[in-house]
Structure formats: C-alpha cells, structure tokens
C-alpha atoms as a PDB file:
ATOM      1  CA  UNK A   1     125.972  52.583  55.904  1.00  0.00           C
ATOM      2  CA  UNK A   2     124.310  55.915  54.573  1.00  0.00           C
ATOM      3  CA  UNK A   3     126.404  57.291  51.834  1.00  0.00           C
ATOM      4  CA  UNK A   4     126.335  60.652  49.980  1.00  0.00           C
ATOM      5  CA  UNK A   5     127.451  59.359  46.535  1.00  0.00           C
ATOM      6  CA  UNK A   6     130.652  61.536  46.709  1.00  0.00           C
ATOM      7  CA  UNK A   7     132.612  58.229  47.918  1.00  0.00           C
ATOM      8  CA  UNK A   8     132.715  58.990  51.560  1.00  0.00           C
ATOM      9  CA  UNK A   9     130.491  57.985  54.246  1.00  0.00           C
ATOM     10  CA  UNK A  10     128.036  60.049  55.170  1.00  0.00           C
ATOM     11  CA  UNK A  11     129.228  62.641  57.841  1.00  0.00           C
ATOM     12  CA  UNK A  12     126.393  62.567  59.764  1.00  0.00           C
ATOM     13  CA  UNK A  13     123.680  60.145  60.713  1.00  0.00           C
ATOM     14  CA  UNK A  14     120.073  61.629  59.483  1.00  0.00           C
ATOM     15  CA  UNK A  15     116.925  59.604  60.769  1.00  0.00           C
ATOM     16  CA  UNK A  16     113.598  59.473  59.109  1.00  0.00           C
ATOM     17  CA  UNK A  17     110.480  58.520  61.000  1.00  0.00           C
ATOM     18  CA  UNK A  18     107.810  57.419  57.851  1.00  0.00           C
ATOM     19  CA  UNK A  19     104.382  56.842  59.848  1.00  0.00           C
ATOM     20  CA  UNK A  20     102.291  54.048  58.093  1.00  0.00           C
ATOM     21  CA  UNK A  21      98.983  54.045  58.993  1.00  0.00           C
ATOM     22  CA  UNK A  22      95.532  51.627  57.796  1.00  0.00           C
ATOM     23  CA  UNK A  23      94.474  52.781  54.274  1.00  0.00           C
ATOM     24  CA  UNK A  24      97.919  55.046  53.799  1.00  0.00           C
ATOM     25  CA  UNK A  25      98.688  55.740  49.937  1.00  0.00           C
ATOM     26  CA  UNK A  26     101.480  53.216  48.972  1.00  0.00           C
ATOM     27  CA  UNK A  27     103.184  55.808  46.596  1.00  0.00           C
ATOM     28  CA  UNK A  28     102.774  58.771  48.766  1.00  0.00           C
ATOM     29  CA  UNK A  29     104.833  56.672  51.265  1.00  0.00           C
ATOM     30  CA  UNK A  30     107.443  54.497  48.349  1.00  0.00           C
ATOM     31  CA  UNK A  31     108.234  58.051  46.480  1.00  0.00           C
ATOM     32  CA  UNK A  32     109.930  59.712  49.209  1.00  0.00           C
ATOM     33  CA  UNK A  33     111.071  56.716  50.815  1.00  0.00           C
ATOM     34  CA  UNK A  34     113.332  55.079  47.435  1.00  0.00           C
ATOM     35  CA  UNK A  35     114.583  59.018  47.360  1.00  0.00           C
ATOM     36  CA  UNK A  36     115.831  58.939  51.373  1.00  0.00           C
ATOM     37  CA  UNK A  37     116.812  55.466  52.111  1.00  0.00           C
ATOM     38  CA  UNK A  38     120.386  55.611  50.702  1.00  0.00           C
ATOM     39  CA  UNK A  39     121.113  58.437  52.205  1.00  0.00           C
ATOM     40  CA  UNK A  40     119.378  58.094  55.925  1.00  0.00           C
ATOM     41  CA  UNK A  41     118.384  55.845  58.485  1.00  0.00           C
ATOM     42  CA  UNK A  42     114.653  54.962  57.642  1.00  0.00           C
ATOM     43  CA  UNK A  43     112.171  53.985  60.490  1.00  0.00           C
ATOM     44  CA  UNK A  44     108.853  52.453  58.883  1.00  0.00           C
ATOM     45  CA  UNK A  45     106.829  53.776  62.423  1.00  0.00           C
ATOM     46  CA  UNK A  46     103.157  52.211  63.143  1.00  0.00           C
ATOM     47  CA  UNK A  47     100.915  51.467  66.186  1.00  0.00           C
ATOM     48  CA  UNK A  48     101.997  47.541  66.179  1.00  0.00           C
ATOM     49  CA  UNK A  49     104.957  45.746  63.710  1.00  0.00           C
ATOM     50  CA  UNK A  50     101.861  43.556  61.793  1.00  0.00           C
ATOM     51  CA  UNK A  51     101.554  44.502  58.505  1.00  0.00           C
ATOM     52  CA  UNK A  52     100.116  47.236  57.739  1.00  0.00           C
ATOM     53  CA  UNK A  53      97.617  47.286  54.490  1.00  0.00           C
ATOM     54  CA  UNK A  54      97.884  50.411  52.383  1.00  0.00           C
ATOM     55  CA  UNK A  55      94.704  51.417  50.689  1.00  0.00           C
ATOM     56  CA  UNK A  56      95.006  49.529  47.284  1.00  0.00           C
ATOM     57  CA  UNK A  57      96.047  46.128  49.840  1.00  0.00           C
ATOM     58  CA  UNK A  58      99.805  46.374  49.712  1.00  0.00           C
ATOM     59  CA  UNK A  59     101.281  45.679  52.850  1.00  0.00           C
ATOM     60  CA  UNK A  60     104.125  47.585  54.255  1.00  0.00           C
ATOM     61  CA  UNK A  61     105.647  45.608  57.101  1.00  0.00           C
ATOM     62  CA  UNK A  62     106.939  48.083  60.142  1.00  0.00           C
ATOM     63  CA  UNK A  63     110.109  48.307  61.639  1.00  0.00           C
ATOM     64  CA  UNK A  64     109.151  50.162  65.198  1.00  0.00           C
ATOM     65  CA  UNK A  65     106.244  51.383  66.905  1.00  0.00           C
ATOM     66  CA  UNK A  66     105.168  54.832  68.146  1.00  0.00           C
ATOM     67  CA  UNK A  67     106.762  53.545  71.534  1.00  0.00           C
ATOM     68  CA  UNK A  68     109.924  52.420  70.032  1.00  0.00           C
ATOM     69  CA  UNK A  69     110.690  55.252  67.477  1.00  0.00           C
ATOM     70  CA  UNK A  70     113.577  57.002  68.404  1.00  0.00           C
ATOM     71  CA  UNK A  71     112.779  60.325  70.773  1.00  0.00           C
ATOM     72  CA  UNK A  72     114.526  62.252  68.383  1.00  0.00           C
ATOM     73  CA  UNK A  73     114.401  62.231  65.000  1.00  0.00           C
ATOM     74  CA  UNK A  74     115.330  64.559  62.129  1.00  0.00           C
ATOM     75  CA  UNK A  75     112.296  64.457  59.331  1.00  0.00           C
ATOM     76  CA  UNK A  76     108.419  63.249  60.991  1.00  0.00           C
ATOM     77  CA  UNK A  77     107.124  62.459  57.592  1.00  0.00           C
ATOM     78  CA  UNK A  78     103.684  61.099  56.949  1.00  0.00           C
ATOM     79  CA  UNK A  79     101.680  60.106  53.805  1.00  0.00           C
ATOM     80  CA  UNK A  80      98.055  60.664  52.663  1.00  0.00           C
ATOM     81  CA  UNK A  81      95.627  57.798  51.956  1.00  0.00           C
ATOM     82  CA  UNK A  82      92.191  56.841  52.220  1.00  0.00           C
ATOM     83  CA  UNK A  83      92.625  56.703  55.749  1.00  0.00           C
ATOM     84  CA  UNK A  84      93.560  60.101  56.975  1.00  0.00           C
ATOM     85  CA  UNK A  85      90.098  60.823  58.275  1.00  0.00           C
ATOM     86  CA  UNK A  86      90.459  57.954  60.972  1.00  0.00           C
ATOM     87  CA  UNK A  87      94.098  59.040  60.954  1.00  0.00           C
ATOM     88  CA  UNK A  88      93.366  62.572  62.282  1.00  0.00           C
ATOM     89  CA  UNK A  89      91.457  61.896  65.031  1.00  0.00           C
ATOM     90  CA  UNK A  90      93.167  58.803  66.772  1.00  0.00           C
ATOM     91  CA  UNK A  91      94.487  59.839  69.406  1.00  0.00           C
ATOM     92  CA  UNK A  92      97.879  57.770  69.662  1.00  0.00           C
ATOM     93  CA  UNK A  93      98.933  58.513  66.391  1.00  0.00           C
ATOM     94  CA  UNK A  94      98.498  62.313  67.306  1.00  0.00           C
ATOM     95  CA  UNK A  95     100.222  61.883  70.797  1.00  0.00           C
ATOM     96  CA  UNK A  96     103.427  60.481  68.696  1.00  0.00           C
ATOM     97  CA  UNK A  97     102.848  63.466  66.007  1.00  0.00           C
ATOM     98  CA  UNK A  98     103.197  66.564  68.385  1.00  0.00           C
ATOM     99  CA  UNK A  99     106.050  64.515  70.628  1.00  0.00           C
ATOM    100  CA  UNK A 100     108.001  64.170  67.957  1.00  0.00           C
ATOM    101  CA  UNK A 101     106.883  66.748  65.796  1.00  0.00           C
ATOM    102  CA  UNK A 102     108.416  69.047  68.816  1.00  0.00           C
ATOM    103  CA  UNK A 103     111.564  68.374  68.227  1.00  0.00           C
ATOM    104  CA  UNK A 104     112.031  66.938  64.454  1.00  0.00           C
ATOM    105  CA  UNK A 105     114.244  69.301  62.174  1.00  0.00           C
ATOM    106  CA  UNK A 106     111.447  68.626  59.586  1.00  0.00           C
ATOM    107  CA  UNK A 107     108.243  67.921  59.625  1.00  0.00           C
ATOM    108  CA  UNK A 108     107.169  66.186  55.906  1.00  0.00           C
ATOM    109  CA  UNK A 109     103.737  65.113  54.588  1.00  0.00           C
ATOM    110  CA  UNK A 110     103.050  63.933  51.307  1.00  0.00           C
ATOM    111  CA  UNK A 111      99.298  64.368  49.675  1.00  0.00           C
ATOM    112  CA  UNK A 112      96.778  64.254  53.181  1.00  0.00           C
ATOM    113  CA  UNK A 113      99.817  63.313  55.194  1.00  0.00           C
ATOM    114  CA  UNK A 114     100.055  67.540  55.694  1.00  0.00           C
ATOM    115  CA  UNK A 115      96.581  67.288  57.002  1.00  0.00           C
ATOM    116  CA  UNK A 116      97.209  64.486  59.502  1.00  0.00           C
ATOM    117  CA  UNK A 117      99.947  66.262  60.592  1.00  0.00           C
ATOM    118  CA  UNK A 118      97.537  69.708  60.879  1.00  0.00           C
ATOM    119  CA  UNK A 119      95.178  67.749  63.279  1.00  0.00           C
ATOM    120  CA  UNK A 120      98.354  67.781  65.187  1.00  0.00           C
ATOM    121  CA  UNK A 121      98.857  71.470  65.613  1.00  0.00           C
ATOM    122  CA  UNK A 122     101.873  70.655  63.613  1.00  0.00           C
ATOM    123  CA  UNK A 123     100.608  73.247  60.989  1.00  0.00           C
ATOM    124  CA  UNK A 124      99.721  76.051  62.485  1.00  0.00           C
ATOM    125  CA  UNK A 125     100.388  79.473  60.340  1.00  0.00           C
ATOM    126  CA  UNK A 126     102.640  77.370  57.542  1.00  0.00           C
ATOM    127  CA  UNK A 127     102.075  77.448  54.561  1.00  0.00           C
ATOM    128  CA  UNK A 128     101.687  73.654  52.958  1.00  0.00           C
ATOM    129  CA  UNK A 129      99.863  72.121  50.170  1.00  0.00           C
ATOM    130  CA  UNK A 130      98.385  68.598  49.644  1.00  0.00           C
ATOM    131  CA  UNK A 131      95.959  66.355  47.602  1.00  0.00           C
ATOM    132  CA  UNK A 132      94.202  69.211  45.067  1.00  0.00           C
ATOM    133  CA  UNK A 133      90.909  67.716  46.762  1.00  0.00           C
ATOM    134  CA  UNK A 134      91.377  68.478  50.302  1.00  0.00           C
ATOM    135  CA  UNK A 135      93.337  72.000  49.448  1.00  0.00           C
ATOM    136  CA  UNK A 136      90.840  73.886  51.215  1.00  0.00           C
ATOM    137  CA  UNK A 137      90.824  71.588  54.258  1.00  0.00           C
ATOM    138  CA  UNK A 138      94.442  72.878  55.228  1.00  0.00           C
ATOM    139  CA  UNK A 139      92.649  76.334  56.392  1.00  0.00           C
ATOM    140  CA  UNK A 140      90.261  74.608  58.691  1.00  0.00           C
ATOM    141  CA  UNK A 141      93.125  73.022  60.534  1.00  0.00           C
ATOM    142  CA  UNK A 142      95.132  76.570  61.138  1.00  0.00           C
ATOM    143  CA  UNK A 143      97.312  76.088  57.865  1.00  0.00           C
ATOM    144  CA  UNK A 144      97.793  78.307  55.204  1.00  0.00           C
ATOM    145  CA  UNK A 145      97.164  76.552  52.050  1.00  0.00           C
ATOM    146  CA  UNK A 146      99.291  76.879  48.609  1.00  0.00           C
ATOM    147  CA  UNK A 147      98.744  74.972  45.626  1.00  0.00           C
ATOM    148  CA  UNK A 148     101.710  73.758  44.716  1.00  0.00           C
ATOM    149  CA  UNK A 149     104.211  70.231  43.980  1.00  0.00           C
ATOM    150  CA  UNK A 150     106.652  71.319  46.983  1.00  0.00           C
ATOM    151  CA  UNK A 151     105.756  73.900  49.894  1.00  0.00           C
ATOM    152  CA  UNK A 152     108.793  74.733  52.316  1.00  0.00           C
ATOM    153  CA  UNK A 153     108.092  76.703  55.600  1.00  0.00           C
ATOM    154  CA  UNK A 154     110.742  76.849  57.806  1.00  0.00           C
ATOM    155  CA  UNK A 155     110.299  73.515  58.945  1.00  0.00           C
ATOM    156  CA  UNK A 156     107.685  72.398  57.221  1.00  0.00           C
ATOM    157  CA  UNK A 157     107.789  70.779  54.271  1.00  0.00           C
ATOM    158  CA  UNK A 158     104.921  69.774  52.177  1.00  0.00           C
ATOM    159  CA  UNK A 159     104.055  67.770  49.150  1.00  0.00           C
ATOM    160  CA  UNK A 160     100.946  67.725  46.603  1.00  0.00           C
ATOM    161  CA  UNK A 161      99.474  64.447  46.014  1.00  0.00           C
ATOM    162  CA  UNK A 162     100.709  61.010  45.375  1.00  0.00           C
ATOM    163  CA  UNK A 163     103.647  61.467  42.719  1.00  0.00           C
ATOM    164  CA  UNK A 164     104.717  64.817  43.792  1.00  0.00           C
ATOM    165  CA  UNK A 165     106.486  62.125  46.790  1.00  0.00           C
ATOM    166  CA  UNK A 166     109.410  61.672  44.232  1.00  0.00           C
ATOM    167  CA  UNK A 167     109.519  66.020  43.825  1.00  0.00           C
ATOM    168  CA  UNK A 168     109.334  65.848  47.343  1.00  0.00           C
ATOM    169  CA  UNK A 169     111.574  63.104  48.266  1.00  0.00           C
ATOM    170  CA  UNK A 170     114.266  64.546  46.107  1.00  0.00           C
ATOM    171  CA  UNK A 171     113.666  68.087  47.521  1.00  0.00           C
ATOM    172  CA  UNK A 172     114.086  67.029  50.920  1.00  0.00           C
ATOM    173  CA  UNK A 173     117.192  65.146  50.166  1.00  0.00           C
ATOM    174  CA  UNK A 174     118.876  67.991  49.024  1.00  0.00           C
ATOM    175  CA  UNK A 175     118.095  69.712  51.729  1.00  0.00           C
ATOM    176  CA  UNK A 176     119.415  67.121  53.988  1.00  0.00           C
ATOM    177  CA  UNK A 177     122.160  66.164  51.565  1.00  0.00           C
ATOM    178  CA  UNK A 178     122.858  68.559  49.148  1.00  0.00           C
ATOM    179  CA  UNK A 179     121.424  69.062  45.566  1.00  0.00           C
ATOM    180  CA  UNK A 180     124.554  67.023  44.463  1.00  0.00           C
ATOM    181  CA  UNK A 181     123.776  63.856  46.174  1.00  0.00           C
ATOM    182  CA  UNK A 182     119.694  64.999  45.016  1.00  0.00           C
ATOM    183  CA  UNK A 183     120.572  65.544  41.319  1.00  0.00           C
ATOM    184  CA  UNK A 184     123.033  61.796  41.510  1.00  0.00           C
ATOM    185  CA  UNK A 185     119.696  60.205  43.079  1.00  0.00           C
ATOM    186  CA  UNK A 186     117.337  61.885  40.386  1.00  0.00           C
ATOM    187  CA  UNK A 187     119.149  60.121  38.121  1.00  0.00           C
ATOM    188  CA  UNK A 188     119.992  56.512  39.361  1.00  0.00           C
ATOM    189  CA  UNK A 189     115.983  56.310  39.197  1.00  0.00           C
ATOM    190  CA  UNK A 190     115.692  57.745  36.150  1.00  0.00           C
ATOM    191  CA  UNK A 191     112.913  60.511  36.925  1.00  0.00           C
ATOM    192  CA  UNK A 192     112.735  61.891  34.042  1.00  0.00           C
ATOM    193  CA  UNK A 193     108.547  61.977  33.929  1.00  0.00           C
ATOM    194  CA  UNK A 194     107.053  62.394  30.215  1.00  0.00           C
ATOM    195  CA  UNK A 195     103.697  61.713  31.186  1.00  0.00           C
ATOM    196  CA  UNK A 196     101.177  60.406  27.947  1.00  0.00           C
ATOM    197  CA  UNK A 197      98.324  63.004  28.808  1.00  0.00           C
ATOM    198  CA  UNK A 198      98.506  66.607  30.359  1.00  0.00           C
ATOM    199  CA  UNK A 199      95.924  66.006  33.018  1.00  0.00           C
ATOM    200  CA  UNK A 200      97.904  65.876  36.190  1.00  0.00           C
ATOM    201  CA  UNK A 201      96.103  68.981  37.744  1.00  0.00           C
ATOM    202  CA  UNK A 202      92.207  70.155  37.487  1.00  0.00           C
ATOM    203  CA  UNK A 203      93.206  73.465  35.565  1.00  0.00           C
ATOM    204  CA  UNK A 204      95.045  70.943  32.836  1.00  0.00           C
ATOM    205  CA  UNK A 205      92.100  68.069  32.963  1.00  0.00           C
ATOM    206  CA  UNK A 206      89.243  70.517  32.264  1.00  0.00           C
ATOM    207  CA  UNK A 207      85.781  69.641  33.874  1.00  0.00           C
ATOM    208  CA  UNK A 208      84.825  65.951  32.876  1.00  0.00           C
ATOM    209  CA  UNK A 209      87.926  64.750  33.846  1.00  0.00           C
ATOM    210  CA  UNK A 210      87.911  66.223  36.937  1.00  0.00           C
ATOM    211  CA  UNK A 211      84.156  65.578  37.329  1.00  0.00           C
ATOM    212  CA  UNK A 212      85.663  61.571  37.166  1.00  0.00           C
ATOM    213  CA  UNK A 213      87.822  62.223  39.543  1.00  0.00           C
ATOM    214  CA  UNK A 214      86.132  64.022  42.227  1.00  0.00           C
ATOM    215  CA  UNK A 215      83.152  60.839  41.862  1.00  0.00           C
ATOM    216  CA  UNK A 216      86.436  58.148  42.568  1.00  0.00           C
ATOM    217  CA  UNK A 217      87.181  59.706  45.571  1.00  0.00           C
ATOM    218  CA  UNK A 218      83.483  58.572  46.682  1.00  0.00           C
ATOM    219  CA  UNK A 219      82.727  60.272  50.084  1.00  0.00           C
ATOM    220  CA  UNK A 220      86.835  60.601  51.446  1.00  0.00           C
ATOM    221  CA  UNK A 221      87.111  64.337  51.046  1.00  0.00           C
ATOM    222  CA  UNK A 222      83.834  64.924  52.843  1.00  0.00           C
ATOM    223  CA  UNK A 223      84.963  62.615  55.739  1.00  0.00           C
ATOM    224  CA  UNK A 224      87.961  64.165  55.892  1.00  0.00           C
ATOM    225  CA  UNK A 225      86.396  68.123  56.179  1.00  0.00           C
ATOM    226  CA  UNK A 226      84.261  66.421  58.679  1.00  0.00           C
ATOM    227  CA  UNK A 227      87.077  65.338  60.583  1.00  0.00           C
ATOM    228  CA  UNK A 228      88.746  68.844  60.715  1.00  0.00           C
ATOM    229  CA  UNK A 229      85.823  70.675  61.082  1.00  0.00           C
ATOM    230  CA  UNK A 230      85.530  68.464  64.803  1.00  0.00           C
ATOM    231  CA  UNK A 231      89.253  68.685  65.516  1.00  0.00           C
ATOM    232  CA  UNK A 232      88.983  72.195  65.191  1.00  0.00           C
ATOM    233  CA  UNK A 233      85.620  72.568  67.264  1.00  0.00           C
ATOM    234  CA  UNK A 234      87.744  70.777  70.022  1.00  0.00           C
ATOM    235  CA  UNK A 235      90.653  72.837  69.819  1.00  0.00           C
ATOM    236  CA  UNK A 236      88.398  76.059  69.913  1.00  0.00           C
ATOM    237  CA  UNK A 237      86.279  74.678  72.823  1.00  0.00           C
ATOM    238  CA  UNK A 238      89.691  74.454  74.961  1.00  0.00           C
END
C-alpha cells in the first residue's frame, strides 16, 4: 500500500507509467523510480513483458504493455538512453506517448527521455532541459530549451541527464506528495551527493574533459538531431 511516511495511508492512489524502451539509460529510469515507488503505483510500460536490455545490458523486466497500461495515468515519464533516436521515430511508442500524454497530470522525462517525449508533440512551447549534449535538439522538436537539473512547465516536468533522475524523482514527489514526504525520502536514501571531482557540467569540466566526453558518445547525438530534424520535416509537411 502507498504510504506518505506521516503514518497514514496514502489518501489518494497516484499512478506512474515509466516507459522502458531498447538501449534506455538504467539510472535515468532507477533514480526517479527508488524516489516514486513508495509513494505510487509504478507501471514498468514496454512494447512486450520480455526483458528489456538497457544500454549498459541490464535488464529491466516489464510489468504491462502499451496496450495494457492503464488509460489514465497521473505522471507519463520516460528516460533517455542510447536508444532515443530509434525511440523517437517508432511509431507505437509515439501512439502510446500522445494517448496518454493527453490526459497525464504530468508528463516527466529524464536526460533524452524529454526529447522522446518532443517527437510526440508532447513539448510543444515548454520549456524543458535534458542530456547537456542534445540541449539544442529540444528547439528542433518545438521545445524551448533551459539548461538546467529540474525544468517545471505547467505540466511538464523535465530532468538533465542521468543523475539529475534522483533531483528529479524527489522534485516530482513533492509535488505529488508534499516536500515532507520528499525531504523523509531524501533522506532514507541518503542523497547527500559529495561528488570527488567538480566536473558534472561542461562549464565545470573545461575543454579536454568535455572533448572526452563528447568522443564517448560516438555518433548518438548526431543520430538523434537526425531524427528530429525528420520528425520535424514530417510534422511541417502536414
């Protein structure tokens, strides 16, 4: 039963539709999720309930399809990943977005997730943020774009990459909780980050660093421009 750490039960029943998709981030998705899942009803939502492999080869085992994933539910959250390109222009993974995206009381991304999401039209004159690599992609897709760890837009809500998910996770929950139940979940995991090098953000890792970086990414933030820059050729073309 969902509780709200104020030894009741939780007044009302919040659902949570996580989309995992082939090459997701694990910790884009795990972040948010450890944040929610005390305090909501989680569905892990993908195409088919086999396994699905994240893109360091975890596997995150579904618990309903896009078919079976309740009509309504209150946050349409999705993660980033090495996959988003392929993500952003399937077509049943955007048919689920925009159905439910319609009538979600938030729609959540974490890293790419906000540009998966964008394909979507789910985007459209917010403001978000996501993976500093792909910032500029946002703008391609009809989003305004805003460097930051947590964007809120109504409702939208967006998070940077990868370990902003536990910023954004906790965000969200007070939102859908209360910053009590938040600042009580903050500190059952212990986030209390004291990282060993101040290189979390291109401004802070200086050139070579960032240089590094941008060559691991290999070819994903080109694919992924590529994939907005036809989504949005299609959407233009009528």
């Amino acid at each position: 039963m969902e509780q709200d750490f104020q030894g009741t039960s939780a007044p009302v029943e919040i659902h949570v539709a996580m989309l995992v998709f082939p090459g997701f981030t694990l910790l884009d998705l795990v972040g948010p999720q450890t944040t929610l899942s005390f305090h909501t009803t989680v569905h892990l939502v993908a195409k088919t309930l086999e396994p699905v492999a994240c893109d360091s080869g975890i596997k995150i085992v579904p618990t309903c399809t896009l078919v079976d994933c309740p009509q309504y539910v209150d946050v349409l959250f999705v993660p980033g990943g090495f996959g988003t390109a392929d993500a952003m222009e399937d077509d049943e993974t955007i048919a689920f977005l925009r159905d439910r995206g319609a009538r979600a009381r938030f729609v959540a991304s974490v890293c790419t997730g906000s540009l998966i999401q964008a394909a979507a039209g789910l985007l459209e004159g917010y403001e978000a943020t996501t993976y500093w690599a792909h910032l500029d992609i946002l703008s391609i897709l009809g989003a305004k774009p805003v460097s930051k760890r947590v964007v809120i837009d109504r409702g939208r809500m967006s998070g940077g990459g990868v370990t902003a998910g536990i910023d954004f996770g906790l965000s969200l929950l007070a939102e859908l909780r209360g910053e009590l139940t938040a600042r009580t979940m903050q500190l059952l995991m212990e986030y209390d980050p004291t990282p060993p090098f101040n290189c979390g953000n291109p401004a802070d890792a200086g050139p070579e660093v960032t240089a590094q970086a941008k060559a691991a990414l290999g070819n994903a933030v080109d694919l992924t421009r590529a994939a907005a820059h036809r989504i949005r050729a299609k959407a233009t073309a009528g």
